[in-house]
N, C-alpha and C. Protein backbone atom coordinates (compact mmCIF):
# COMPACT_ATOMS: atom_id res chain seq x y z
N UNK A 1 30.18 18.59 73.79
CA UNK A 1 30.55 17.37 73.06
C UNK A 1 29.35 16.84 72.28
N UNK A 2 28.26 16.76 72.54
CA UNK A 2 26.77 16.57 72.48
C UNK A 2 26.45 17.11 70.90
N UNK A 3 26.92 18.67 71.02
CA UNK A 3 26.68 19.32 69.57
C UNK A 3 27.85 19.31 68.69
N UNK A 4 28.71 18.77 69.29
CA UNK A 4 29.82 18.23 68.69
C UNK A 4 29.43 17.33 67.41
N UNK A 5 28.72 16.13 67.75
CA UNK A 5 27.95 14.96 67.25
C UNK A 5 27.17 15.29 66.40
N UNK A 6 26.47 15.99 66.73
CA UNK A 6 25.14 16.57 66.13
C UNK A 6 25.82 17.59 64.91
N UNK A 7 26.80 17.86 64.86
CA UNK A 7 26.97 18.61 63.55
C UNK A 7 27.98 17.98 62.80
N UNK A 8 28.52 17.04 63.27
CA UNK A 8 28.98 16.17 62.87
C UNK A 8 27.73 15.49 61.89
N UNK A 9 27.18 14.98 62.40
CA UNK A 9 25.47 14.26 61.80
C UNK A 9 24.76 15.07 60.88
N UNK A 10 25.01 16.26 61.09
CA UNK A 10 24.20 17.13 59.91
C UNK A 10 25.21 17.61 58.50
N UNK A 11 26.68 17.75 59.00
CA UNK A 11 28.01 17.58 57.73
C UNK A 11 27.45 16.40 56.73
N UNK A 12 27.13 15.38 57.58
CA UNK A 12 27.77 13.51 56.84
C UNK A 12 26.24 13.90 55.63
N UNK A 13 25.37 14.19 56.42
CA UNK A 13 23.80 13.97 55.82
C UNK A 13 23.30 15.12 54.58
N UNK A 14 24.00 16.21 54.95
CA UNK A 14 24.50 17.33 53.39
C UNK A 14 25.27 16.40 52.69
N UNK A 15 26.22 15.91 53.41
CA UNK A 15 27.00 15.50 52.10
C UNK A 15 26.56 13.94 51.34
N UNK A 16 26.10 13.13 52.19
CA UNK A 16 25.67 11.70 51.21
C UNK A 16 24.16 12.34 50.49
N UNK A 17 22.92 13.21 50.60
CA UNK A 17 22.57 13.57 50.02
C UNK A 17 22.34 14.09 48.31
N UNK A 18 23.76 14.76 48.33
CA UNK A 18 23.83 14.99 46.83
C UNK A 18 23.90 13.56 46.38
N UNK A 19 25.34 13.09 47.04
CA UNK A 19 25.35 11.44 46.11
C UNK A 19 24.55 10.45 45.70
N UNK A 20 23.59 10.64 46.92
CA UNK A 20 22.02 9.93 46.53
C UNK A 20 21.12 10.50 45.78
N UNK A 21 21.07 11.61 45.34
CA UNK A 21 20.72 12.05 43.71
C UNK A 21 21.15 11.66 43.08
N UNK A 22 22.43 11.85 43.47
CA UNK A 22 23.29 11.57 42.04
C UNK A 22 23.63 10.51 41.06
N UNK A 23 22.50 9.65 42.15
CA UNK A 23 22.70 7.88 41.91
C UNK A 23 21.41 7.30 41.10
N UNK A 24 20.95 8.80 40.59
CA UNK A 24 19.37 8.30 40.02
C UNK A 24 19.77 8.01 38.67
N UNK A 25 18.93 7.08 38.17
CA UNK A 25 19.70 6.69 36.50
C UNK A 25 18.60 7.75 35.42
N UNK A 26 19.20 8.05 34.49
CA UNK A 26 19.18 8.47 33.61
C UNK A 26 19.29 8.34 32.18
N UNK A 27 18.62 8.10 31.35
CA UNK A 27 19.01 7.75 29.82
C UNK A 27 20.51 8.47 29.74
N UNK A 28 21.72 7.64 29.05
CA UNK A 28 22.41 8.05 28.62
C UNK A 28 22.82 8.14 26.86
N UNK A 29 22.57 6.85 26.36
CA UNK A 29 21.81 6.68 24.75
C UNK A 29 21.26 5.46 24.76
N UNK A 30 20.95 5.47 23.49
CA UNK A 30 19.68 4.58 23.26
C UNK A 30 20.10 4.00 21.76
N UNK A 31 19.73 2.76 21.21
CA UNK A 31 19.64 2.53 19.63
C UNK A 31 18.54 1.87 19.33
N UNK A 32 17.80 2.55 18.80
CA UNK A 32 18.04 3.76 18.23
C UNK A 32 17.89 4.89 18.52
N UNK A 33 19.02 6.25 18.31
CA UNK A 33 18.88 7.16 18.75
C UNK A 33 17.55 8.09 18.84
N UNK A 34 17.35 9.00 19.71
CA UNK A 34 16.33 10.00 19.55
C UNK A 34 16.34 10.56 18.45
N UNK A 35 15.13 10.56 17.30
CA UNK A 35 15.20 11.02 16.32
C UNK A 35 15.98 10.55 14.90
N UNK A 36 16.31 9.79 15.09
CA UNK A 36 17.16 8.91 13.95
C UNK A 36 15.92 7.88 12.96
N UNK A 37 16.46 8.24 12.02
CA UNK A 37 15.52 7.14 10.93
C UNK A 37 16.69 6.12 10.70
N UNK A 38 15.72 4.79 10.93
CA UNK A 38 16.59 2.98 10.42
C UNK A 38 16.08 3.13 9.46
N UNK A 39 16.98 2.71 8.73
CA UNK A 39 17.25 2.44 7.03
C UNK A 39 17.43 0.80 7.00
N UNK A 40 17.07 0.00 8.03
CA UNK A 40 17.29 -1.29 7.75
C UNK A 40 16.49 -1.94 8.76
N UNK A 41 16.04 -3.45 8.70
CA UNK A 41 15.04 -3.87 9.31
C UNK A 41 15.42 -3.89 11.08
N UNK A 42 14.63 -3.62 11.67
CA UNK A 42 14.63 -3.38 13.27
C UNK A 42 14.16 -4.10 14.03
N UNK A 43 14.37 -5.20 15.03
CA UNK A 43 13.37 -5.87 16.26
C UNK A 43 14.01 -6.23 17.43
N UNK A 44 15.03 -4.74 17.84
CA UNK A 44 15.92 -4.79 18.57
C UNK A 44 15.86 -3.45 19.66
N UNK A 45 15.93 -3.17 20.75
CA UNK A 45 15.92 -1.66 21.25
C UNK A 45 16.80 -1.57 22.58
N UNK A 46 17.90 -1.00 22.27
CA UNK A 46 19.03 -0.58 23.26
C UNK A 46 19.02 0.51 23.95
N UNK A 47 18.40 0.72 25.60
CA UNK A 47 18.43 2.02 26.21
C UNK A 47 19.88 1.58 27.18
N UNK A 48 20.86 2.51 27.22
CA UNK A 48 22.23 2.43 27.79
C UNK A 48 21.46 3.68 29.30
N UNK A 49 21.75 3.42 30.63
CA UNK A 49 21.42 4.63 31.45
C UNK A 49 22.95 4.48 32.04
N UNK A 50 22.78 5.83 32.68
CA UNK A 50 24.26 6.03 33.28
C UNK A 50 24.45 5.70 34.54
N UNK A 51 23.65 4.91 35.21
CA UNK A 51 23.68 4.42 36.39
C UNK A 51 22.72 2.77 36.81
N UNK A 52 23.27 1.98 37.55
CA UNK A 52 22.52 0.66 37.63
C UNK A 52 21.24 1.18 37.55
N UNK A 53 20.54 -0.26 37.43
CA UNK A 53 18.98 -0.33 36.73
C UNK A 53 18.67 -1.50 37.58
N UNK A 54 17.23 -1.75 37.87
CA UNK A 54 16.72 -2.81 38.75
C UNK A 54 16.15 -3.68 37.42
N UNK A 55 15.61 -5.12 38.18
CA UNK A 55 15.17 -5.75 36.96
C UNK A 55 13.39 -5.30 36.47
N UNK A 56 12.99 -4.78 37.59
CA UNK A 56 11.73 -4.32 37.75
C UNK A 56 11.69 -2.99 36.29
N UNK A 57 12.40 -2.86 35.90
CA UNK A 57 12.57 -1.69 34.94
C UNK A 57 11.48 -2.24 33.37
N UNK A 58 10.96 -1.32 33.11
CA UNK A 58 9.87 -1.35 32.16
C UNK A 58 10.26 -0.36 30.63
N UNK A 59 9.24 -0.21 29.36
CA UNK A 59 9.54 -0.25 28.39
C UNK A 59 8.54 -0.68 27.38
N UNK A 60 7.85 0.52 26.80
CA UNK A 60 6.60 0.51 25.62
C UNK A 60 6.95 1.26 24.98
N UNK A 61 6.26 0.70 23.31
CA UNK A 61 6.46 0.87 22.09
C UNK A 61 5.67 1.61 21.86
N UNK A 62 5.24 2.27 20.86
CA UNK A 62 3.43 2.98 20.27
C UNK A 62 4.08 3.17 18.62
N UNK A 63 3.50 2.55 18.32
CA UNK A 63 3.14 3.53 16.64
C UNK A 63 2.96 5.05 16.22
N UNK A 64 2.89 5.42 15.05
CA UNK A 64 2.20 6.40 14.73
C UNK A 64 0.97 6.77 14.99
N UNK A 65 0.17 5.97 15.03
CA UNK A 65 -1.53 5.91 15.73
C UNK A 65 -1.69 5.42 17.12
N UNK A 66 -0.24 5.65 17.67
CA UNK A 66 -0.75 5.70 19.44
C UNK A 66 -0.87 4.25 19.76
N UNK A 67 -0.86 3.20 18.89
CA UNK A 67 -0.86 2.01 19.24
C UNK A 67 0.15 1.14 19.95
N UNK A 68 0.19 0.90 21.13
CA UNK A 68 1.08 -0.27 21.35
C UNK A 68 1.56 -1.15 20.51
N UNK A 69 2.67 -1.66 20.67
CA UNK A 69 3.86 -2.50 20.06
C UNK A 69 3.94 -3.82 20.75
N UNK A 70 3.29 -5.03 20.70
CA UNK A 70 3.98 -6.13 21.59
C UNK A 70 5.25 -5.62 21.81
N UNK A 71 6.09 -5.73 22.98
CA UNK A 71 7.56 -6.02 23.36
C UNK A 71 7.34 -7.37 23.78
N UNK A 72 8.05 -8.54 22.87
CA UNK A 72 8.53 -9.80 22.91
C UNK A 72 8.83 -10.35 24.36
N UNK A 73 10.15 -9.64 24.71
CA UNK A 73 10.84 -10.12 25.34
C UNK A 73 11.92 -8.29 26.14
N UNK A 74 11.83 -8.69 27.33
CA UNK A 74 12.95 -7.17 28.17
C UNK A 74 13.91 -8.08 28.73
N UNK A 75 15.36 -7.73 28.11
CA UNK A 75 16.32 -7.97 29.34
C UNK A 75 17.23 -7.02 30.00
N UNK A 76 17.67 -7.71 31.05
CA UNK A 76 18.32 -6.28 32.10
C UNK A 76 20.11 -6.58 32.14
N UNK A 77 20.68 -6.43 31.43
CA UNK A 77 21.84 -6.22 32.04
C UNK A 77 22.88 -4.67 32.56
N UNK A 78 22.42 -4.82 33.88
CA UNK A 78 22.84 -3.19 34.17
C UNK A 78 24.07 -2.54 34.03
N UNK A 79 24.10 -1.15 33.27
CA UNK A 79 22.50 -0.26 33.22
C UNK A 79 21.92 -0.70 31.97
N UNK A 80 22.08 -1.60 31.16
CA UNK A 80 21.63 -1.89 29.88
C UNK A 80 20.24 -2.57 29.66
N UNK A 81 19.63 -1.95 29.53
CA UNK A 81 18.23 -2.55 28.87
C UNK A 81 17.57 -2.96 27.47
N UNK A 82 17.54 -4.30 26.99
CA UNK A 82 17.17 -4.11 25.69
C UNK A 82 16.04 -4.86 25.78
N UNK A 83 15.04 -4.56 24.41
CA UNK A 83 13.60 -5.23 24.27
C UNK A 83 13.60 -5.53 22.73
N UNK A 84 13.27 -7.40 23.06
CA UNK A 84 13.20 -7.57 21.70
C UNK A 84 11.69 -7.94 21.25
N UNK A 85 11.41 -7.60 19.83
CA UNK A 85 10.41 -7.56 19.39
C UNK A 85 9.51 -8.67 18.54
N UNK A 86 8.71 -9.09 18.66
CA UNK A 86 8.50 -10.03 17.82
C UNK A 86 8.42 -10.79 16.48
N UNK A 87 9.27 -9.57 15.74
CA UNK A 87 9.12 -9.07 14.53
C UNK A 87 9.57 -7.47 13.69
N UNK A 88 9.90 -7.35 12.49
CA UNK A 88 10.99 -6.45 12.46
C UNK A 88 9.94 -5.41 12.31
N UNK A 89 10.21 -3.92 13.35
CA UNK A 89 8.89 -3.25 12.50
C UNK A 89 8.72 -2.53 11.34
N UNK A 90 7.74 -2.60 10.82
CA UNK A 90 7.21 -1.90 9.77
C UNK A 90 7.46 -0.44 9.67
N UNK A 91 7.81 0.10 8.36
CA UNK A 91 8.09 1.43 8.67
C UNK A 91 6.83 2.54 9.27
N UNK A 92 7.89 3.57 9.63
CA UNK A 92 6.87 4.36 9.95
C UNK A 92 7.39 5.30 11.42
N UNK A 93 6.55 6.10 12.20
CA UNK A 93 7.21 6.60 13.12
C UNK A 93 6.77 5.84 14.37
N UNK A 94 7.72 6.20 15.69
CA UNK A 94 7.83 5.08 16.61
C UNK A 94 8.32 6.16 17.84
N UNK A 95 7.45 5.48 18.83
CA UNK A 95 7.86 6.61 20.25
C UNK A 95 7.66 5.27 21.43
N UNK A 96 9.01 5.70 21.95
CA UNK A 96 9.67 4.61 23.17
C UNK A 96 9.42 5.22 24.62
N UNK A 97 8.86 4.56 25.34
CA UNK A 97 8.35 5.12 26.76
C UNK A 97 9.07 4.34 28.05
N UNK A 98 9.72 4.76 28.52
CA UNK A 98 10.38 3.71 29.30
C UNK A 98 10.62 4.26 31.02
N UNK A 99 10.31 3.33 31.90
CA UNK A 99 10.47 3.53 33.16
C UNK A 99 11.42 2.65 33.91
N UNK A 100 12.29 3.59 34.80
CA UNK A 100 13.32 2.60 35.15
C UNK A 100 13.35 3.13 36.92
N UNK A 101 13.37 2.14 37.31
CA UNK A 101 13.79 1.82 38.83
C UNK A 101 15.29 1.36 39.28
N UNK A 102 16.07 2.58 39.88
CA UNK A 102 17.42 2.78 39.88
C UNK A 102 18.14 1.84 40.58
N UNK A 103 19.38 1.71 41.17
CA UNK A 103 19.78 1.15 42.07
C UNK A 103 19.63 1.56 43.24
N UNK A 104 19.55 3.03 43.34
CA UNK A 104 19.10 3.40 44.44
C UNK A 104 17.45 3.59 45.13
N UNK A 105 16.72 2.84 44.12
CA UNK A 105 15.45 2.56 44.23
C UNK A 105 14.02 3.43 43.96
N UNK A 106 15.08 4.45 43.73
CA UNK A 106 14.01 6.17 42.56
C UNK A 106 13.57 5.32 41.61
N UNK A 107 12.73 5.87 41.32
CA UNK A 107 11.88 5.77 40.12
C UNK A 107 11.70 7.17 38.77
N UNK A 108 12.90 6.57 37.96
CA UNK A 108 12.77 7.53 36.65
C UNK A 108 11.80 7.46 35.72
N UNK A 109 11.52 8.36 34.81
CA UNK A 109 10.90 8.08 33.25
C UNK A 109 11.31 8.89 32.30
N UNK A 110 10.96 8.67 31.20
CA UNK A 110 11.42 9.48 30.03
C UNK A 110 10.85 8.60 28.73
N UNK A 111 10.96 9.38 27.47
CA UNK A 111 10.75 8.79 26.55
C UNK A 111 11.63 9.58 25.10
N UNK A 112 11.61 8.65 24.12
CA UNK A 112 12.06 9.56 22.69
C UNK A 112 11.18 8.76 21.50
N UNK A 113 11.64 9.21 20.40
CA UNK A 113 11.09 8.73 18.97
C UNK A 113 12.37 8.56 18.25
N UNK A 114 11.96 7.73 17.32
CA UNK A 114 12.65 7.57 15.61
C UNK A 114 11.70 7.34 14.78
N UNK A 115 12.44 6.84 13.42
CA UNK A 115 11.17 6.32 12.21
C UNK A 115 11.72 5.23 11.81
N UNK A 116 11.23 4.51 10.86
CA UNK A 116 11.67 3.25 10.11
C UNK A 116 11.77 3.18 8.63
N UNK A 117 12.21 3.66 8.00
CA UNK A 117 11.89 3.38 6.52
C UNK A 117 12.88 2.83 5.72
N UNK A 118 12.78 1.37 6.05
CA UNK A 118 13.55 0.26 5.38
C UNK A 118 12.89 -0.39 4.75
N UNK A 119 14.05 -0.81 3.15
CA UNK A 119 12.90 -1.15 2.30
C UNK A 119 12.27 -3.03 2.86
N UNK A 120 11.61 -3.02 1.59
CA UNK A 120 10.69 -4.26 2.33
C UNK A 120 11.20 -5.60 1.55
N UNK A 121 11.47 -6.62 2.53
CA UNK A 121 11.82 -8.07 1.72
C UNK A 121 11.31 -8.53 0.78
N UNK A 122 12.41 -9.05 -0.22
CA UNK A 122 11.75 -9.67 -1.55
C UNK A 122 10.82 -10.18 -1.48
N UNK A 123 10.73 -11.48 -1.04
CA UNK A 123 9.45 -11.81 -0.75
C UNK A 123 8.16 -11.35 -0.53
N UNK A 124 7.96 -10.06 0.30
CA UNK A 124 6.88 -9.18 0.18
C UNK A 124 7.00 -8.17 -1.08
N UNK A 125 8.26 -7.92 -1.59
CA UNK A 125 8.19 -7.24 -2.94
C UNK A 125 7.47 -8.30 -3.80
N UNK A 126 7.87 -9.78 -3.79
CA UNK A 126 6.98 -10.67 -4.87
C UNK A 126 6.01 -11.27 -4.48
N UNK A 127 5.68 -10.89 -3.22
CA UNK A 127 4.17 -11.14 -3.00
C UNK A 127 3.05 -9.73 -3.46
N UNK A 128 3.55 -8.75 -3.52
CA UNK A 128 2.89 -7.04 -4.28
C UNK A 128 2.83 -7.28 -5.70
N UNK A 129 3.79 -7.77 -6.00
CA UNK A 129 3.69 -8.14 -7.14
C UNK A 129 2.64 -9.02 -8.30
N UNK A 130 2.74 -9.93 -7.32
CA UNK A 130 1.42 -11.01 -7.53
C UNK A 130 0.08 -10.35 -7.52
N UNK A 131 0.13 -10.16 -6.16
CA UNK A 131 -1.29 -9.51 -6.05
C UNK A 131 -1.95 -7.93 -6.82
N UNK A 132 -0.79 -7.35 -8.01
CA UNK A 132 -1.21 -6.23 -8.35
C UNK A 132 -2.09 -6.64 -9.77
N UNK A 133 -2.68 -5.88 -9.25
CA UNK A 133 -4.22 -6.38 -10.82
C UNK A 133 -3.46 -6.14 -12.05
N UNK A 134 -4.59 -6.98 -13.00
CA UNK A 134 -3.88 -7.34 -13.79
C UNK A 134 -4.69 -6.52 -15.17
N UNK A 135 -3.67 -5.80 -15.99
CA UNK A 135 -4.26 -4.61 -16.99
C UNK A 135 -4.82 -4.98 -17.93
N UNK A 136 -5.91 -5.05 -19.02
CA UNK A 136 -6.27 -5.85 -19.91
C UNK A 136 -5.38 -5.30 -20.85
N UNK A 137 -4.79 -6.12 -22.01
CA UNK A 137 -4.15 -5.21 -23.17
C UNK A 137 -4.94 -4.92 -23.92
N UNK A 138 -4.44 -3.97 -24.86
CA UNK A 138 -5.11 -3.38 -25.98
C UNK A 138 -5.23 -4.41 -27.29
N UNK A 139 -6.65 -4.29 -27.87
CA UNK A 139 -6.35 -5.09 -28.80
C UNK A 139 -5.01 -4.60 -29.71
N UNK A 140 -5.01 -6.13 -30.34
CA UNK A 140 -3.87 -5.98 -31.53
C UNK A 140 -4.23 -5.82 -32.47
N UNK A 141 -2.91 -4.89 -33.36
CA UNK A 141 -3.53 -4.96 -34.67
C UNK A 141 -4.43 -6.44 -35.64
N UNK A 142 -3.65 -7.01 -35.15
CA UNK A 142 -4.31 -8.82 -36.10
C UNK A 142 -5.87 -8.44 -35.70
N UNK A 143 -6.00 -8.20 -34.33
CA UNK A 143 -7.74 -8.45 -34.23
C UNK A 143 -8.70 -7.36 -34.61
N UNK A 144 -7.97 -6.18 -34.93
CA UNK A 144 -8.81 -5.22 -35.44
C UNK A 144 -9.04 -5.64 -36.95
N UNK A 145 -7.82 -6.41 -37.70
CA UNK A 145 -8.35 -6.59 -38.94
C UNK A 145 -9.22 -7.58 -39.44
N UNK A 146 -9.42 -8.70 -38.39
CA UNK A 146 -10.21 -9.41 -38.07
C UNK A 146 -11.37 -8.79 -38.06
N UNK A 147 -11.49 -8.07 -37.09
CA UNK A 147 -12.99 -7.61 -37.34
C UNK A 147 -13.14 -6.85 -38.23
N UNK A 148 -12.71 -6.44 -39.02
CA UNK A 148 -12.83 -5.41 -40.12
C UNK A 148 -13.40 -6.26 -41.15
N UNK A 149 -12.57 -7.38 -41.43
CA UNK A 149 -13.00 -8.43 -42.23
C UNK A 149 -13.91 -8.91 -42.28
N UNK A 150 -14.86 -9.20 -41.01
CA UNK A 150 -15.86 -9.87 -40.85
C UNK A 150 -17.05 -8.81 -40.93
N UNK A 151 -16.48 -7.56 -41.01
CA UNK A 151 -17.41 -6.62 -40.95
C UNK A 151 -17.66 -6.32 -42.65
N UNK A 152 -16.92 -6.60 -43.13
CA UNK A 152 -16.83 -6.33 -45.20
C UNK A 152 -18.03 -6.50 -45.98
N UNK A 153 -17.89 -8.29 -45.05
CA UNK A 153 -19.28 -8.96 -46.28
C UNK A 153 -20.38 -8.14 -46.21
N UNK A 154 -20.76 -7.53 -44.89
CA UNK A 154 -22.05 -7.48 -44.36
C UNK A 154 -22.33 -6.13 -44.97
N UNK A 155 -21.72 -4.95 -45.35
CA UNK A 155 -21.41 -4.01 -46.34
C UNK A 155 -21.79 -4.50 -47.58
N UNK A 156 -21.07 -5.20 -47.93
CA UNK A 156 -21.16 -6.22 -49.45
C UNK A 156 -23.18 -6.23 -49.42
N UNK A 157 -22.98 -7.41 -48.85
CA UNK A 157 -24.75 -7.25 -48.75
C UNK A 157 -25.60 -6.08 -48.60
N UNK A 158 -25.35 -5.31 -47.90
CA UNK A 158 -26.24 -4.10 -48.20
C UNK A 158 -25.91 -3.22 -49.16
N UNK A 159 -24.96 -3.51 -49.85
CA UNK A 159 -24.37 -2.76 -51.34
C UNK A 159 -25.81 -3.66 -52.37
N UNK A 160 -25.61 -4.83 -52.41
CA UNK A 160 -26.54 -5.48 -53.39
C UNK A 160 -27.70 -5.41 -53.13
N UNK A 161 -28.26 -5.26 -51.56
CA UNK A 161 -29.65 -4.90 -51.76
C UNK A 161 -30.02 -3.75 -52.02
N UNK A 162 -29.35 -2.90 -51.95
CA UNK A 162 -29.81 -1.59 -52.59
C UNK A 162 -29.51 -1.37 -54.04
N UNK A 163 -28.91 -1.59 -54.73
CA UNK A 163 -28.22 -2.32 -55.88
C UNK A 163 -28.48 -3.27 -57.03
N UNK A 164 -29.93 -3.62 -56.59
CA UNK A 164 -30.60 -5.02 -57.35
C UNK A 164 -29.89 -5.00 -58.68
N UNK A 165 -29.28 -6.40 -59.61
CA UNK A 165 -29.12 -6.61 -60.94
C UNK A 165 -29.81 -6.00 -61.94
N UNK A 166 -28.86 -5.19 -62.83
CA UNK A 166 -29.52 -5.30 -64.44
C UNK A 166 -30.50 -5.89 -64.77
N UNK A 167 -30.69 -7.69 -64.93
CA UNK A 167 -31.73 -8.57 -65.41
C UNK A 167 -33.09 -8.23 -64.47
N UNK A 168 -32.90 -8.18 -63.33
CA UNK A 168 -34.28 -7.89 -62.40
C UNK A 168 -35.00 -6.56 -62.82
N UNK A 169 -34.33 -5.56 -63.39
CA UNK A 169 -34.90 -4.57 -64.04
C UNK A 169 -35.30 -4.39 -65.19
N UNK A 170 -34.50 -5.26 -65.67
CA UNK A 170 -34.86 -5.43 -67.73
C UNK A 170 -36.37 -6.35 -67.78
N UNK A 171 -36.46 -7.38 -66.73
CA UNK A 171 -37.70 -8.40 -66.73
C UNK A 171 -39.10 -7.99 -66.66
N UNK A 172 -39.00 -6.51 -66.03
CA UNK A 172 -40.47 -6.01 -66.08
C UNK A 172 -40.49 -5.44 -67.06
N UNK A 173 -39.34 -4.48 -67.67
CA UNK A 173 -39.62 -3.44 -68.89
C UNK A 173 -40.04 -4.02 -70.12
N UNK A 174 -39.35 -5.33 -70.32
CA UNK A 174 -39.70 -6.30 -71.07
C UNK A 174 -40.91 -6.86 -71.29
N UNK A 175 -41.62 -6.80 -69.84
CA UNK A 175 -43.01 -7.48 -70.00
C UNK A 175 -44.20 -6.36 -69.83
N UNK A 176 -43.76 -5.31 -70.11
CA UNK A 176 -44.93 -4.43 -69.94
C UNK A 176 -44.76 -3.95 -71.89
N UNK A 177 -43.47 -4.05 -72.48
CA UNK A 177 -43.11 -3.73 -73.83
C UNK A 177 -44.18 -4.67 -74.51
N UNK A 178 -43.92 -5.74 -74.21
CA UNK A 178 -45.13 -7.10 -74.79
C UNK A 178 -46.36 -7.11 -74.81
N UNK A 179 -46.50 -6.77 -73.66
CA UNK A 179 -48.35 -6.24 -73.37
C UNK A 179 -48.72 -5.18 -74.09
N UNK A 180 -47.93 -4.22 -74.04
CA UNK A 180 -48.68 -2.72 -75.24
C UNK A 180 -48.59 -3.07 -76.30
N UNK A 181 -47.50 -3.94 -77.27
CA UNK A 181 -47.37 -4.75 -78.46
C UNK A 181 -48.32 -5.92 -78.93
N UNK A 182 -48.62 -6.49 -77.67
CA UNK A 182 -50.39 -7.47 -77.95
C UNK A 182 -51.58 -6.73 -77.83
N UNK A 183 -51.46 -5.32 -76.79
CA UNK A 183 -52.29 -4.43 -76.83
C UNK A 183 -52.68 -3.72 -77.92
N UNK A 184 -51.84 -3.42 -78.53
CA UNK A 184 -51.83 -2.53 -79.85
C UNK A 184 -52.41 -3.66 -81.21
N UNK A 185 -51.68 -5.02 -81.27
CA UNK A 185 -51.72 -5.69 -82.04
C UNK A 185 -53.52 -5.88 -82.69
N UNK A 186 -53.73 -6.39 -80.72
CA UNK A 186 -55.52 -6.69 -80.41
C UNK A 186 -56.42 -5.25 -81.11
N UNK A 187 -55.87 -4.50 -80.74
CA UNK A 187 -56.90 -3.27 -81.28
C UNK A 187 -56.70 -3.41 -82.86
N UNK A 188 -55.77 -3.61 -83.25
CA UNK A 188 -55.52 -3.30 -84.49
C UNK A 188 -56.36 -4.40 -85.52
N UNK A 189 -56.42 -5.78 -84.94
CA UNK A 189 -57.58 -6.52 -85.24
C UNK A 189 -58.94 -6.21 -85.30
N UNK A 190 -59.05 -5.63 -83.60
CA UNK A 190 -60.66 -5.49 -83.83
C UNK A 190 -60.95 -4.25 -84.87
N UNK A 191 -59.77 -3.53 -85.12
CA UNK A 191 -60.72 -2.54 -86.54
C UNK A 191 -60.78 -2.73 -87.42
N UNK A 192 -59.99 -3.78 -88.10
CA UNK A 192 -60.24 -4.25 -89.35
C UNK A 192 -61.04 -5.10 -89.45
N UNK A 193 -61.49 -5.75 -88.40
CA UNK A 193 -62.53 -6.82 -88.31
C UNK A 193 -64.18 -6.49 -88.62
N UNK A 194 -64.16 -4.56 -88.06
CA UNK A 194 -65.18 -3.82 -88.22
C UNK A 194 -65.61 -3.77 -89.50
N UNK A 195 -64.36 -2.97 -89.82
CA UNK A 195 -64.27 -2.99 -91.15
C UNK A 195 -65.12 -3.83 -92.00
């Protein structure tokens, strides 16, 4: 009767065994999915497991550069876990690390990724905007002829100094014509004077 019991006790303990595996939670999905790119702003994260979840259950963000993510805020409604963020994130790629403590008091883990590349609010479109330097234009025609103009006279002037007047040239030829004509005149005196 004794081993009667006793295998009785070893049936029950094969068999609640499996079930107490079977009671370990597990990611069942998530939003965002493993591998999925958001096309729209994000500060929301839905892990669904297929079995209750304790409140003790945990949940980190990282960046592309391995950086942690504030998580805002974790709530538990089992098996549902979501973490909200303080802010929508920025695009880019994103890996979710999450540890969960079952109902049956195992301790799971696991993790996945997505990306983000949603475009960016007006407001930061017209704040890029603002801040993009500013191109000098090309002059305009008006100001090239402007300076062309102002550049004319100064041509002009070095046309006339190289250029001196007619009269400034006639004034010496003139006065050297006079002098050989009083020159000549004078000699022409003193020989008849010899005479």
């Amino acid at each position: 009767m004794k081993n009667y019991f006793l295998l009785l006790a070893c049936i029950y303990c094969l068999l609640l065994f499996p079930a107490a595996a079977g009671a370990h939670s597990h990611l069942e999905s998530s939003t965002p999915a493993d591998g999925e790119t958001v096309e729209e702003p994000l500060d929301t994260l839905e892990l669904q497991f297929d079995a209750g979840i304790e409140p003790l259950s945990t949940i980190q963000l990282f960046n592309e550069n391995e950086e942690e993510v504030p998580v805002e805020d974790i709530s538990i409604d089992s098996p549902v876990l979501t973490a909200s963020l303080a802010e929508p994130l920025a695009n880019g790629q994103y890996r979710v690390t999450w540890t969960i403590i079952g109902a049956d008091t195992h301790t799971t883990e696991g993790e996945f990724s997505f990306s983000v590349d949603a475009p960016a609010p007006e407001n930061e479109a017209a704040t890029e905007e603002q801040d993009a330097p500013v191109t000098e234009e090309p002059e305009t025609e008006q100001e090239e002829t402007i300076e062309e103009e102002t550049a004319e006279p100064e041509l002009a002037t070095a046309d006339e100094e190289e250029d001196p007047p007619a009269a400034e040239t006639i004034v010496p030829l003139l006065t050297t014509a006079v002098v050989i004509i009083l020159f000549g005149a004078l000699a022409g005196w003193l020989v008849r004077r010899r005479k």
